[in-house]
N, C-alpha and C. Protein backbone atom coordinates (compact mmCIF):
# COMPACT_ATOMS: atom_id res chain seq x y z
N UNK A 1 -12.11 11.01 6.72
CA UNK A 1 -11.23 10.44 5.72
C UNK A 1 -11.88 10.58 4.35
N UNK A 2 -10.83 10.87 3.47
CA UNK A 2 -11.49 11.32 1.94
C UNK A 2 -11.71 10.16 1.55
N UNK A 3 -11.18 9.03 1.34
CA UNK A 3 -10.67 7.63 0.75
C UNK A 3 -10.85 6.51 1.56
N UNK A 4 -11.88 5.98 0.35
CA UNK A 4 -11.96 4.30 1.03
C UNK A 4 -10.95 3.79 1.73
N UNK A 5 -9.63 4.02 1.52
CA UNK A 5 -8.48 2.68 1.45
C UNK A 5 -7.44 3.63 2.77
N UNK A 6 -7.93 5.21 3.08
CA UNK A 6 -7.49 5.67 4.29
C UNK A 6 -8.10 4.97 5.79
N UNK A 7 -9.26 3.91 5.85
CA UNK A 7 -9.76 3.35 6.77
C UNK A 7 -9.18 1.81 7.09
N UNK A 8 -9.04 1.49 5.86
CA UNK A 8 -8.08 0.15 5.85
C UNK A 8 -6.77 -0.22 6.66
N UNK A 9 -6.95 -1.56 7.47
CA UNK A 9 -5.75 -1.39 8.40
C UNK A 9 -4.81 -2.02 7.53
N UNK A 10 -4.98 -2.75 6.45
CA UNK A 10 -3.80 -3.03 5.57
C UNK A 10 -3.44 -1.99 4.93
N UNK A 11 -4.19 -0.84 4.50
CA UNK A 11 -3.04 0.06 3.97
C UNK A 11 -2.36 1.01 5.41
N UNK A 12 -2.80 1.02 6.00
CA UNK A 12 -2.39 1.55 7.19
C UNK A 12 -0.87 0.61 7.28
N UNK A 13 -0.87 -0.24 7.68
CA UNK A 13 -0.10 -1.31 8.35
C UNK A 13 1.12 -1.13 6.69
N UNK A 14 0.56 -0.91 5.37
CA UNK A 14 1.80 -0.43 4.27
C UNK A 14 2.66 0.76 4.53
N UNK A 15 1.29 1.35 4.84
CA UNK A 15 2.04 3.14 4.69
C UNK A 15 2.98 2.84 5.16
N UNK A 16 3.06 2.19 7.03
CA UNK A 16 4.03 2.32 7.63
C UNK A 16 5.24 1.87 7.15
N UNK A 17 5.32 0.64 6.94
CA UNK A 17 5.89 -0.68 6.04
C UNK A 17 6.86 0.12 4.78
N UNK A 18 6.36 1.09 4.66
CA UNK A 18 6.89 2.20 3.21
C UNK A 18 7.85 3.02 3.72
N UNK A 19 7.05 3.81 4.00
CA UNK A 19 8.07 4.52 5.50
C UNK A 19 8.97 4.35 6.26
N UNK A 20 9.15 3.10 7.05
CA UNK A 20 9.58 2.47 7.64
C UNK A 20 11.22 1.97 6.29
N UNK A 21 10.69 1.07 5.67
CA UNK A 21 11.58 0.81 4.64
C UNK A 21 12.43 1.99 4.19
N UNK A 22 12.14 3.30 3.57
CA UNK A 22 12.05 4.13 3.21
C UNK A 22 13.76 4.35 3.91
N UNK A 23 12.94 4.56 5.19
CA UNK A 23 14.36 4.89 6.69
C UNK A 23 15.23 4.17 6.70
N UNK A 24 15.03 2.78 6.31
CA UNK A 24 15.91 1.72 6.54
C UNK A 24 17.31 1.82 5.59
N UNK A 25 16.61 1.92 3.80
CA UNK A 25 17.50 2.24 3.00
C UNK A 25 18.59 3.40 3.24
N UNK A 26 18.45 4.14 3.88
CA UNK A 26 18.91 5.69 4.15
C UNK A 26 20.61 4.70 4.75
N UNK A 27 20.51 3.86 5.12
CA UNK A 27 21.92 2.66 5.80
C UNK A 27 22.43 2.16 4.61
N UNK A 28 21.75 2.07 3.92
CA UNK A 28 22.28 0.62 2.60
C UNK A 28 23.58 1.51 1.57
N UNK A 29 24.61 1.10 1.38
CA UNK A 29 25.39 1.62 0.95
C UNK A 29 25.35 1.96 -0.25
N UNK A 30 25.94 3.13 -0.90
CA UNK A 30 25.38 4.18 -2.16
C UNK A 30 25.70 3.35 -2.91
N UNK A 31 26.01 2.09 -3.19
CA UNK A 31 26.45 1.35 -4.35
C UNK A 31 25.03 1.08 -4.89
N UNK A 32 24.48 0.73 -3.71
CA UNK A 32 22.73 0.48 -3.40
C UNK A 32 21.84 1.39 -4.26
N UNK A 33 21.94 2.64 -4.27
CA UNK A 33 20.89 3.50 -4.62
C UNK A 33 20.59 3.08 -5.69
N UNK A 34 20.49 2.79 -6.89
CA UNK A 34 19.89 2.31 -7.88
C UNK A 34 19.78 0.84 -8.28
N UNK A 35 19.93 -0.05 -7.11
CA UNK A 35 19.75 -1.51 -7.50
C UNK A 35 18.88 -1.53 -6.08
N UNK A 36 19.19 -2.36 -4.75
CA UNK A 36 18.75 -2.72 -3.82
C UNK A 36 17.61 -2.08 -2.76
N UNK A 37 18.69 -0.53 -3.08
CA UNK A 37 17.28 0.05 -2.32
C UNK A 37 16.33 0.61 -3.02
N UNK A 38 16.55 1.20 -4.15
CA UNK A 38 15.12 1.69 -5.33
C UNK A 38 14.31 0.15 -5.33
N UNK A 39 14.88 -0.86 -5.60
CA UNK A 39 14.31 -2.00 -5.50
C UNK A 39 12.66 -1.97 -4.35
N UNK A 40 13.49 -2.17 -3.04
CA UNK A 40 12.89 -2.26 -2.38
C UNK A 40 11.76 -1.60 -1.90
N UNK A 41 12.20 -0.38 -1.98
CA UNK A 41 11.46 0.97 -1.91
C UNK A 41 10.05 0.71 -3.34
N UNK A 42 10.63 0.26 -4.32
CA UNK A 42 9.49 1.00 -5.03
C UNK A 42 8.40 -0.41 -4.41
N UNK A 43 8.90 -1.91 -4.10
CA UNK A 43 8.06 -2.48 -3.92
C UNK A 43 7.55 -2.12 -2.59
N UNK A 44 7.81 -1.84 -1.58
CA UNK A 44 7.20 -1.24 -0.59
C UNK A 44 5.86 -0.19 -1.03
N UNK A 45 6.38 0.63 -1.80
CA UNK A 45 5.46 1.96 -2.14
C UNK A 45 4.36 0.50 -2.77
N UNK A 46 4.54 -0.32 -3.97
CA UNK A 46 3.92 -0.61 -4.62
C UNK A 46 2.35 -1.23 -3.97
N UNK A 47 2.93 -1.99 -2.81
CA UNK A 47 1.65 -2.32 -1.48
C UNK A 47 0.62 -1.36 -1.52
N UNK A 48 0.86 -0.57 -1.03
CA UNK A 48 0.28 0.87 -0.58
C UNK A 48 -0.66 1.79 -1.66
N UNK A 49 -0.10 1.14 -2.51
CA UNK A 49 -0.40 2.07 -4.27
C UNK A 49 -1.43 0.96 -4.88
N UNK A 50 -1.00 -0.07 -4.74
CA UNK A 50 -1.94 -1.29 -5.29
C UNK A 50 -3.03 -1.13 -4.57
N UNK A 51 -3.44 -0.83 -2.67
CA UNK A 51 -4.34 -1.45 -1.98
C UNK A 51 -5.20 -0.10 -2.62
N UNK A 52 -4.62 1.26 -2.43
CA UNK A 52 -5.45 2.66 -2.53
C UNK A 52 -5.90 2.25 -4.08
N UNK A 53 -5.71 1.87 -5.42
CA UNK A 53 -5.83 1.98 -6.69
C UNK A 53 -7.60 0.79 -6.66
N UNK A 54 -6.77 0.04 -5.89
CA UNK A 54 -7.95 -0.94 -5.74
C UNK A 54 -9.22 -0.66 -5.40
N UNK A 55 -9.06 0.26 -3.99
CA UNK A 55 -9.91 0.14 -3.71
C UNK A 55 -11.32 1.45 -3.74
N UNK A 56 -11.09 1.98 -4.58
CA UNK A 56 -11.68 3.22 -5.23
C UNK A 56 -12.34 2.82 -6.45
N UNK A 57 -13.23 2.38 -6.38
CA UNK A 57 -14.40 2.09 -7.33
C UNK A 57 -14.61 1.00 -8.20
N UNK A 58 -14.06 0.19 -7.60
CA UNK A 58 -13.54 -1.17 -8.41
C UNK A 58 -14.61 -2.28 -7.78
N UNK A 59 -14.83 -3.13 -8.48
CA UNK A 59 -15.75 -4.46 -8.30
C UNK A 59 -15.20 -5.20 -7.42
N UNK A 60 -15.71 -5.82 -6.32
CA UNK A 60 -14.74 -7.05 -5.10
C UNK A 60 -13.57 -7.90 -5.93
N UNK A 61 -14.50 -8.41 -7.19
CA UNK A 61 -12.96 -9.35 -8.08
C UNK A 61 -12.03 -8.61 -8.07
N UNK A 62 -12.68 -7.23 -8.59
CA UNK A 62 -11.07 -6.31 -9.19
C UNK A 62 -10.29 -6.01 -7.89
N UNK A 63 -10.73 -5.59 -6.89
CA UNK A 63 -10.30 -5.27 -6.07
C UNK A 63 -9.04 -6.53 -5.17
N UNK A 64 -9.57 -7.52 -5.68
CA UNK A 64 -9.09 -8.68 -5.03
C UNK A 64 -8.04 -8.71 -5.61
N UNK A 65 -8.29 -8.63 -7.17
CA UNK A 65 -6.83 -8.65 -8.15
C UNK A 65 -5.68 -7.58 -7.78
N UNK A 66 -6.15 -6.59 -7.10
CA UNK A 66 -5.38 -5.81 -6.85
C UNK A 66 -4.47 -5.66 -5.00
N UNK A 67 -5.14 -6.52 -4.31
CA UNK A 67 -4.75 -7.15 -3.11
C UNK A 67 -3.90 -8.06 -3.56
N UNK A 68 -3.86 -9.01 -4.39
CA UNK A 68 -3.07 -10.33 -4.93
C UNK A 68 -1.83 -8.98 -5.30
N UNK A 69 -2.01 -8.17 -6.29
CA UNK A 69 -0.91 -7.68 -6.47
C UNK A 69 -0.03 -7.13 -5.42
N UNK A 70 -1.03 -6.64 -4.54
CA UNK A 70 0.09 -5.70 -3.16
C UNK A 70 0.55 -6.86 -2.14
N UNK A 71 0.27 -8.10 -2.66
CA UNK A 71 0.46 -9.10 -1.97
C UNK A 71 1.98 -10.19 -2.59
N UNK A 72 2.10 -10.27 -4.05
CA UNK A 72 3.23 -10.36 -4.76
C UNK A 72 4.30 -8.82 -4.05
N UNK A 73 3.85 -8.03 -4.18
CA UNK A 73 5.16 -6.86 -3.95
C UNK A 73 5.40 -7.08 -2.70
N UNK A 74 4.49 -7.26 -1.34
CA UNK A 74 4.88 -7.84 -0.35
C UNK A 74 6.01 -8.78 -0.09
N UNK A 75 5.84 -9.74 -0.98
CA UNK A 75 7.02 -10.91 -1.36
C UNK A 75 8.33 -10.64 -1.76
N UNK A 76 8.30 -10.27 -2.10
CA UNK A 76 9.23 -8.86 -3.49
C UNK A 76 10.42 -8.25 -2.19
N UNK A 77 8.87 -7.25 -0.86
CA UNK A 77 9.65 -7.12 0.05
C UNK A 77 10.88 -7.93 0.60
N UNK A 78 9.81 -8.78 1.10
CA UNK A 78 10.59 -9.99 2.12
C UNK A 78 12.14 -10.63 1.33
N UNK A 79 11.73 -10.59 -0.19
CA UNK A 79 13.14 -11.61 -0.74
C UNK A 79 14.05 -10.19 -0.73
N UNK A 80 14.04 -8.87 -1.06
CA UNK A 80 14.98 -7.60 -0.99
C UNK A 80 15.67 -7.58 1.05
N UNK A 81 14.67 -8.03 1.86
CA UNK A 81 15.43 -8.17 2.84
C UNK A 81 16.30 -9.21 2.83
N UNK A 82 15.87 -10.20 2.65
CA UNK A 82 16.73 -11.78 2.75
C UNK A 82 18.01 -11.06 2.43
N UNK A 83 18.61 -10.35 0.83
CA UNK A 83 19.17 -10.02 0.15
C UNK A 83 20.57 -9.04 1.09
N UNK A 84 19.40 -8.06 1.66
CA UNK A 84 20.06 -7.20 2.50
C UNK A 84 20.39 -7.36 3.53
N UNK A 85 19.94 -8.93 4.35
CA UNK A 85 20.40 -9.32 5.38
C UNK A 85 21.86 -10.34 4.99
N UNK A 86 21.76 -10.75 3.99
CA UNK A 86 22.89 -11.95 3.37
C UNK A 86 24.29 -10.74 3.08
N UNK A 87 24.04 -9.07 2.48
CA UNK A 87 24.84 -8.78 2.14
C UNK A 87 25.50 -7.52 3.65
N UNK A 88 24.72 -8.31 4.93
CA UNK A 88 25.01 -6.91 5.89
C UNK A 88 24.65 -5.77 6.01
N UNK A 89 23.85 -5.51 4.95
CA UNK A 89 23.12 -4.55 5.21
C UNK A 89 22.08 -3.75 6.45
N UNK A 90 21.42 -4.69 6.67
CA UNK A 90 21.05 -4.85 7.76
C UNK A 90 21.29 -6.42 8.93
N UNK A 91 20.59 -6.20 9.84
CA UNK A 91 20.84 -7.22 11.34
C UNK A 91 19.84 -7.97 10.90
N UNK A 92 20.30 -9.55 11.62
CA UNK A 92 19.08 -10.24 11.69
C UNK A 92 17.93 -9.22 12.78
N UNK A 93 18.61 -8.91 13.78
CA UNK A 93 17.34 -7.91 14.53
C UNK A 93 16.54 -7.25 13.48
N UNK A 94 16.81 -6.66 12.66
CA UNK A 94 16.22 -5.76 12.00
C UNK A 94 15.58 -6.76 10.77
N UNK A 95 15.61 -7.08 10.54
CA UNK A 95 15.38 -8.43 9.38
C UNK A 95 13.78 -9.34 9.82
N UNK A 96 14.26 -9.33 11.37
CA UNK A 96 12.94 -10.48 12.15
C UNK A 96 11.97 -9.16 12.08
N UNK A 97 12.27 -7.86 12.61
CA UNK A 97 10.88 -6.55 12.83
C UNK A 97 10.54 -6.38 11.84
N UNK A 98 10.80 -6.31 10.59
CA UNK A 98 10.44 -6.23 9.29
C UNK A 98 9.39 -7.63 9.12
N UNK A 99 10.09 -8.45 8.80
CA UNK A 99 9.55 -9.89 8.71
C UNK A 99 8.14 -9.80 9.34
């Protein structure tokens, strides 16, 4: 692995989380594409982008500051599902595997 943050099971456990999301939107209706699912999507990516930015040469504080951040977009996630579960977008099934 080239990269600190390719050994990490939290960015591991994003990538997917990104990806995963990524697929999900591909359902959300085109009214969506520039509100709900760019939404979601970019905070998904943002996890993933925060943990790798972090963790490449940065001091434990900084690094921490930058976990707190992939940790707000995490949140970010969860309230864009609530959103997409309230408007049918997706299932509660699909809502709890995310969750």
């Amino acid at each position: 692995m080239a990269f600190k943050f390719e050994s990490l099971t939290v960015w591991k456990k994003g990538f997917q989380l990104a990806n995963d999301i990524d697929l999900l939107t591909e359902s959300f209706p085109k009214k969506e594409i520039f509100n709900l699912s760019s939404q979601i999507k970019r905070a998904a990516d943002s996890i993933v982008l925060n943990i790798a930015e972090g963790s490449t040469g940065q001091t434990k504080p900084e690094f921490k500051r930058f976990l707190n951040i992939s940790l707000r977009s995490a949140v970010e996630v969860v309230a864009c599902l609530m959103m997409a579960k309230a408007r049918a977008y997706i299932t509660e099934i699909q809502y709890k595997n995310f969750l």
